[in-house]
N, C-alpha and C. Protein backbone atom coordinates (compact mmCIF):
# COMPACT_ATOMS: atom_id res chain seq x y z
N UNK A 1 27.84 16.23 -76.16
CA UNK A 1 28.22 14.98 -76.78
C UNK A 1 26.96 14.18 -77.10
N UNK A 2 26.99 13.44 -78.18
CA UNK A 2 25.43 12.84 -78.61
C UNK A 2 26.20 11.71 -78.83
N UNK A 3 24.96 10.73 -77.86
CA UNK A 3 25.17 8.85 -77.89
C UNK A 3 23.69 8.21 -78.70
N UNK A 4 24.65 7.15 -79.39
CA UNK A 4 23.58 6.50 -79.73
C UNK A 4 22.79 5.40 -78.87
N UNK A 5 21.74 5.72 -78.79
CA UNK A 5 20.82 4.93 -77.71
C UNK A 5 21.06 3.78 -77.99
N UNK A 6 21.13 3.39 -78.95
CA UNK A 6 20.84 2.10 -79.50
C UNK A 6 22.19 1.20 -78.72
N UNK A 7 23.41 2.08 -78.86
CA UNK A 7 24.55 1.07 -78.40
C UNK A 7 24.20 0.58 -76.61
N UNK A 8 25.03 0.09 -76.05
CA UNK A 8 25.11 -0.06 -75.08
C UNK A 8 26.33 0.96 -74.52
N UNK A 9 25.92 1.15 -73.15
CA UNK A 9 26.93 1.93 -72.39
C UNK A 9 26.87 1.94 -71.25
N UNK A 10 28.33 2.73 -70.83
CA UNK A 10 28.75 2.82 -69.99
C UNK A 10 28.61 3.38 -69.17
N UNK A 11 28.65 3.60 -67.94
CA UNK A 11 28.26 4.78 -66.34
C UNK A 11 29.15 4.66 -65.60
N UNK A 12 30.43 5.67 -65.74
CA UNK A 12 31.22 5.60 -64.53
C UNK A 12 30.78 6.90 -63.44
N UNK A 13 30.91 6.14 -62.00
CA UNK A 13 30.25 7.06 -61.19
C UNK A 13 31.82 7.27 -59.90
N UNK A 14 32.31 8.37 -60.47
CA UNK A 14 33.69 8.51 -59.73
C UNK A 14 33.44 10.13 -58.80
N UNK A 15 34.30 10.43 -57.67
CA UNK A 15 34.15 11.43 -56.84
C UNK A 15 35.85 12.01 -56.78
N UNK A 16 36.19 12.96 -57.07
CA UNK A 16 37.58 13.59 -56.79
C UNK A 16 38.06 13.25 -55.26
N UNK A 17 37.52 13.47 -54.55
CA UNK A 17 37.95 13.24 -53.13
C UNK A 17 38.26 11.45 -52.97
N UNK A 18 37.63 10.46 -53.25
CA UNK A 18 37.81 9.29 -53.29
C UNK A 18 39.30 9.02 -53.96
N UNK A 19 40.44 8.07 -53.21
CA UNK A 19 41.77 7.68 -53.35
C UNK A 19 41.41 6.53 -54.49
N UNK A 20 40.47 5.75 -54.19
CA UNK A 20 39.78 4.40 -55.36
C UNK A 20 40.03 5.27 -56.57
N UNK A 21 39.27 6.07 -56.79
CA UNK A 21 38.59 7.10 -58.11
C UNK A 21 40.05 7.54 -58.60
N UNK A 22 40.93 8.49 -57.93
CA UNK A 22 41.98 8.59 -57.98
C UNK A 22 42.88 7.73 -58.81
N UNK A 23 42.81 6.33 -58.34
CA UNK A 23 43.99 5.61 -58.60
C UNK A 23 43.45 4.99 -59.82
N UNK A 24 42.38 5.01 -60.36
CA UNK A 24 41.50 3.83 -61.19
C UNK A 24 41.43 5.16 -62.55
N UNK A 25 41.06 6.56 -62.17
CA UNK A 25 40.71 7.35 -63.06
C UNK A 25 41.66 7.33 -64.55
N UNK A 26 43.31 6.90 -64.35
CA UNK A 26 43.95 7.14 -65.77
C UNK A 26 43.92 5.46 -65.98
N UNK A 27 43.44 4.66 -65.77
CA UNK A 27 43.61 3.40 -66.00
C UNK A 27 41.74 3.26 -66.98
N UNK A 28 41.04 3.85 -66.40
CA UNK A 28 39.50 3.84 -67.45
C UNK A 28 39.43 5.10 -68.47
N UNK A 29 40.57 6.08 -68.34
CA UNK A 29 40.89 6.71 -69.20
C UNK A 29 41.28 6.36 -70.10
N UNK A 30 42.46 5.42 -70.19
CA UNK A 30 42.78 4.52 -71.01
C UNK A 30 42.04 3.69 -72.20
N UNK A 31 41.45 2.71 -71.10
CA UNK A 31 40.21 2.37 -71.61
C UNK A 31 39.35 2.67 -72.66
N UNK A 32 38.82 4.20 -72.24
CA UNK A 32 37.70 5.14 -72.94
C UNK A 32 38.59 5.25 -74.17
N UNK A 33 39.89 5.25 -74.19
CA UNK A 33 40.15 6.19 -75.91
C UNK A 33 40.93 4.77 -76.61
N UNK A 34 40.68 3.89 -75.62
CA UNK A 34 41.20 2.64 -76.96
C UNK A 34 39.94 2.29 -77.33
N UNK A 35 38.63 1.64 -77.05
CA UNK A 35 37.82 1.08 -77.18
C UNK A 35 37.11 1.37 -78.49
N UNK A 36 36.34 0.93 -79.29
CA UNK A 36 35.92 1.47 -80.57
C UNK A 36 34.27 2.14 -80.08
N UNK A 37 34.90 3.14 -80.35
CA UNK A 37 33.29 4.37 -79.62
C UNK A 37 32.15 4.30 -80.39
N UNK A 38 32.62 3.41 -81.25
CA UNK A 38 30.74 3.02 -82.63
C UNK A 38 30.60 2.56 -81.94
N UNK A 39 30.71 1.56 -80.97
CA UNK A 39 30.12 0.08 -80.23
C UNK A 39 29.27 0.80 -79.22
N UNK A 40 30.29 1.53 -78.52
CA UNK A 40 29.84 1.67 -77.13
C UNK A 40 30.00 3.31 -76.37
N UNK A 41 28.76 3.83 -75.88
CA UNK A 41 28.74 4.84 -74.98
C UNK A 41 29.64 4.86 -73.53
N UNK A 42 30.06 5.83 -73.46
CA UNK A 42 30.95 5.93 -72.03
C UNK A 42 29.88 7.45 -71.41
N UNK A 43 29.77 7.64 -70.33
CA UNK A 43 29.22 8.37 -69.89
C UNK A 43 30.12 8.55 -68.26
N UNK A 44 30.43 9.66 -68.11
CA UNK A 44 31.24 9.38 -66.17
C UNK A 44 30.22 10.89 -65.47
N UNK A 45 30.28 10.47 -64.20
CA UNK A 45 29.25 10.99 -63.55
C UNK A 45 30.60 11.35 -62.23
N UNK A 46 30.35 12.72 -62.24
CA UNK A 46 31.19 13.16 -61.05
C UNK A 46 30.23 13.67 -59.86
N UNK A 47 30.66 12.58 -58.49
CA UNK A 47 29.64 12.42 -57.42
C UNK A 47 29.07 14.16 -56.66
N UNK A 48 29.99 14.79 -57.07
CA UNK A 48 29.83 15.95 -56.26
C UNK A 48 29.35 16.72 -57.34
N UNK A 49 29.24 16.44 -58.59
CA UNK A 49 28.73 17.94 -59.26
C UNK A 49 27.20 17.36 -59.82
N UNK A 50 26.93 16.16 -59.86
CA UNK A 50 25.63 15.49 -60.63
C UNK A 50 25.27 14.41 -59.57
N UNK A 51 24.71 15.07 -58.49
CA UNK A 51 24.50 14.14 -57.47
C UNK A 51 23.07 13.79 -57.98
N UNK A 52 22.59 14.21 -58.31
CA UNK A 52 21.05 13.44 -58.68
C UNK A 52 21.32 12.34 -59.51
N UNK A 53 21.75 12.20 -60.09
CA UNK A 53 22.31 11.11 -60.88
C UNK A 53 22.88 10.09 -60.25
N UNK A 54 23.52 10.36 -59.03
CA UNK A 54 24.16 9.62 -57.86
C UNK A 54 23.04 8.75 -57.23
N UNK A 55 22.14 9.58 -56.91
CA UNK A 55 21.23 9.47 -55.75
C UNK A 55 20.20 8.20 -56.36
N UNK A 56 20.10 8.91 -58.25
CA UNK A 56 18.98 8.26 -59.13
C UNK A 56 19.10 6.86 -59.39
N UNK A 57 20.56 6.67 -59.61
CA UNK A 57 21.02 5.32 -59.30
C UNK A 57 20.92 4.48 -58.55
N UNK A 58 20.67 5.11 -57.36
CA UNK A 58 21.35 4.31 -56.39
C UNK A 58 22.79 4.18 -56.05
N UNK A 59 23.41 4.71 -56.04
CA UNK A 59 25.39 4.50 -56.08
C UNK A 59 25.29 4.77 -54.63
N UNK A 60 26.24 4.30 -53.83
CA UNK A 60 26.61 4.30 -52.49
C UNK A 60 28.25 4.04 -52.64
N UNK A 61 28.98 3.74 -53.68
CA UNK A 61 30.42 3.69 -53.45
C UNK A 61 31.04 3.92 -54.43
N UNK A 62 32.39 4.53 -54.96
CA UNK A 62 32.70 5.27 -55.66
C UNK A 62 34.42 4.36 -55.62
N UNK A 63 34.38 4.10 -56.80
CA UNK A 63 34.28 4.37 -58.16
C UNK A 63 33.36 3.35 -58.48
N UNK A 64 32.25 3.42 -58.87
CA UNK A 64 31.01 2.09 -59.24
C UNK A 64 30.70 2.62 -61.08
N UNK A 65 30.43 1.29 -61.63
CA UNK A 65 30.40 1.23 -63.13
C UNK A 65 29.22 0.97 -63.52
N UNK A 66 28.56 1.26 -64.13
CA UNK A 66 27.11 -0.15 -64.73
C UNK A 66 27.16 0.02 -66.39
N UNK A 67 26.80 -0.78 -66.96
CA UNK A 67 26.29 -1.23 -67.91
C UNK A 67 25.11 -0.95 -68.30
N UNK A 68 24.61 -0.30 -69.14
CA UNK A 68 23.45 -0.03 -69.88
C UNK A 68 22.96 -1.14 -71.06
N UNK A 69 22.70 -2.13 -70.42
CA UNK A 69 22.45 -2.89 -72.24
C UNK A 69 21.04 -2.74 -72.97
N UNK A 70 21.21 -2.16 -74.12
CA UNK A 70 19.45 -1.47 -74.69
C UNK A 70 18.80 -2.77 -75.28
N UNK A 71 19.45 -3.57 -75.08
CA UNK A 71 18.38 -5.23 -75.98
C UNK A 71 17.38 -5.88 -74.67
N UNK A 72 18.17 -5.37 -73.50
CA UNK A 72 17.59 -6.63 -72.19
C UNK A 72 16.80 -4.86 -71.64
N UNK A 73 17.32 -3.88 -71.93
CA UNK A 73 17.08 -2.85 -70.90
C UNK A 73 17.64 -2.88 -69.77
N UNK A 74 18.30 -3.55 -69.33
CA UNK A 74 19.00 -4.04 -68.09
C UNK A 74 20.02 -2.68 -67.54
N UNK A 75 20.26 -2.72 -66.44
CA UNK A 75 21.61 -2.07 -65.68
C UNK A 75 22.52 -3.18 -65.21
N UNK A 76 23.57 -3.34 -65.68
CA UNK A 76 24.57 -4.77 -64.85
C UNK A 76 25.84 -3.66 -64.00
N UNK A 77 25.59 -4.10 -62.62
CA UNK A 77 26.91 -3.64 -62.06
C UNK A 77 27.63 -4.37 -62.42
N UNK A 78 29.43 -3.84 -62.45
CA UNK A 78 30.48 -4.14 -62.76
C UNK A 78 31.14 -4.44 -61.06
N UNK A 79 31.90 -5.76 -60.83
CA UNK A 79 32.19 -6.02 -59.56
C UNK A 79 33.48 -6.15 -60.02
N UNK A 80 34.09 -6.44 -61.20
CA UNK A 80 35.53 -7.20 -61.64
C UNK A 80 36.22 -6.10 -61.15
N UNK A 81 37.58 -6.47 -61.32
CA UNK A 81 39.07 -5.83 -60.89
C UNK A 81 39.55 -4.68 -62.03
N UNK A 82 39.65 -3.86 -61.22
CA UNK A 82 39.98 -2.46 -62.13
C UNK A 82 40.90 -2.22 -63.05
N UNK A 83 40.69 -3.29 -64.05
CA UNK A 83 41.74 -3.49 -64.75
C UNK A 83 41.41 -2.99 -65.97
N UNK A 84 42.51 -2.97 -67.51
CA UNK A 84 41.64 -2.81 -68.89
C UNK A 84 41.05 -3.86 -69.32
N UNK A 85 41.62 -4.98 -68.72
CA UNK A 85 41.68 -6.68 -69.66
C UNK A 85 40.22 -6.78 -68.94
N UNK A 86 40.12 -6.36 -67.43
CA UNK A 86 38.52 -6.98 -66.74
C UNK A 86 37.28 -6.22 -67.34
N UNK A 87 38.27 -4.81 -67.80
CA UNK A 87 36.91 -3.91 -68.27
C UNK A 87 36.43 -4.30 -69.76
N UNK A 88 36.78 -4.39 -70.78
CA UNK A 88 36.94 -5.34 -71.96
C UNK A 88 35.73 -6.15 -71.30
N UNK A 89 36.31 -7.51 -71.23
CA UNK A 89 36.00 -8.96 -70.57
C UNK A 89 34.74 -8.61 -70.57
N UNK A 90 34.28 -7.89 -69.33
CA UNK A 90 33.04 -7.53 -68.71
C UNK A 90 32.17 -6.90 -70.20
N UNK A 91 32.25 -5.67 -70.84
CA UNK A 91 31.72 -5.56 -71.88
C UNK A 91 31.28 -6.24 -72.55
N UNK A 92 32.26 -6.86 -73.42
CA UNK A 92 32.27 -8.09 -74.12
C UNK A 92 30.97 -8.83 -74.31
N UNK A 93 31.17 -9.55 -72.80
CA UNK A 93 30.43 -10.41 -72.48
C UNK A 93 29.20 -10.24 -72.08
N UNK A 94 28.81 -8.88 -71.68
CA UNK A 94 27.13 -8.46 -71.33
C UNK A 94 26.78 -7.81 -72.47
N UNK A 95 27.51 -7.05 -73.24
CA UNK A 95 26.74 -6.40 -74.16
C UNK A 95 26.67 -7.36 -75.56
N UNK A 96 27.64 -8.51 -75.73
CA UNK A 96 27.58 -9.28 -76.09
C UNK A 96 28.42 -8.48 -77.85
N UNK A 97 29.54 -7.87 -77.77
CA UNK A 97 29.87 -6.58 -78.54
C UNK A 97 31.33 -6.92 -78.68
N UNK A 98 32.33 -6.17 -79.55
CA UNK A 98 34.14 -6.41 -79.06
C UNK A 98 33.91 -5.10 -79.06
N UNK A 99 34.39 -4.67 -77.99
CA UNK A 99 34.51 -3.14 -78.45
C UNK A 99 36.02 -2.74 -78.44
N UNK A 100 37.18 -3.93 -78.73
CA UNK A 100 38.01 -3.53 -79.44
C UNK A 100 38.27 -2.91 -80.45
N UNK A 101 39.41 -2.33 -81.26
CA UNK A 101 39.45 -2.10 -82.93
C UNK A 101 40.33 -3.38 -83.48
């Protein structure tokens, strides 16, 4: 899959064994195929098969999100409620983007 650097994106860092990950996984599924994918990169990181990526982060809890924004260079964790309306919201507002259609 090829992302454009330029957008901002997404990092979901989810583990199969985790009940969180579980219950949250068809609800950011969701998410991923409404959102308008010109805007924004989604990237998900499964804890047990790309643990360097785990480790590279820093992640210690699962299901954890960040934000990539390429204007600030920044990483923003995501703390809001596992919702679609909080995941939106949160976008929105850091990447400064609708990534509605």
């Amino acid at each position: 899959m090829k992302y454009n650097l330029k957008n901002p994106t997404l990092l979901f860092f989810h583990a199969d064994w985790c009940g969180h990950c579980q219950r949250f996984m068809p609800i950011f599924d969701k998410f991923s195929k409404n959102i308008n994918g010109g805007k924004l990169n989604i990237v998900k990181f499964d804890a047990d098969k790309e643990k360097n990526y785990v480790k590279s982060f820093g992640i210690q809890g699962f299901p954890s999100i960040l934000l990539y924004e390429p204007n600030t260079k920044r990483f923003i964790d995501y703390n809001g409620d596992r919702t679609i309306t909080d995941l939106v919201k949160f976008v929105n507002e850091n990447a400064n983007i609708n990534i509605i259609n």
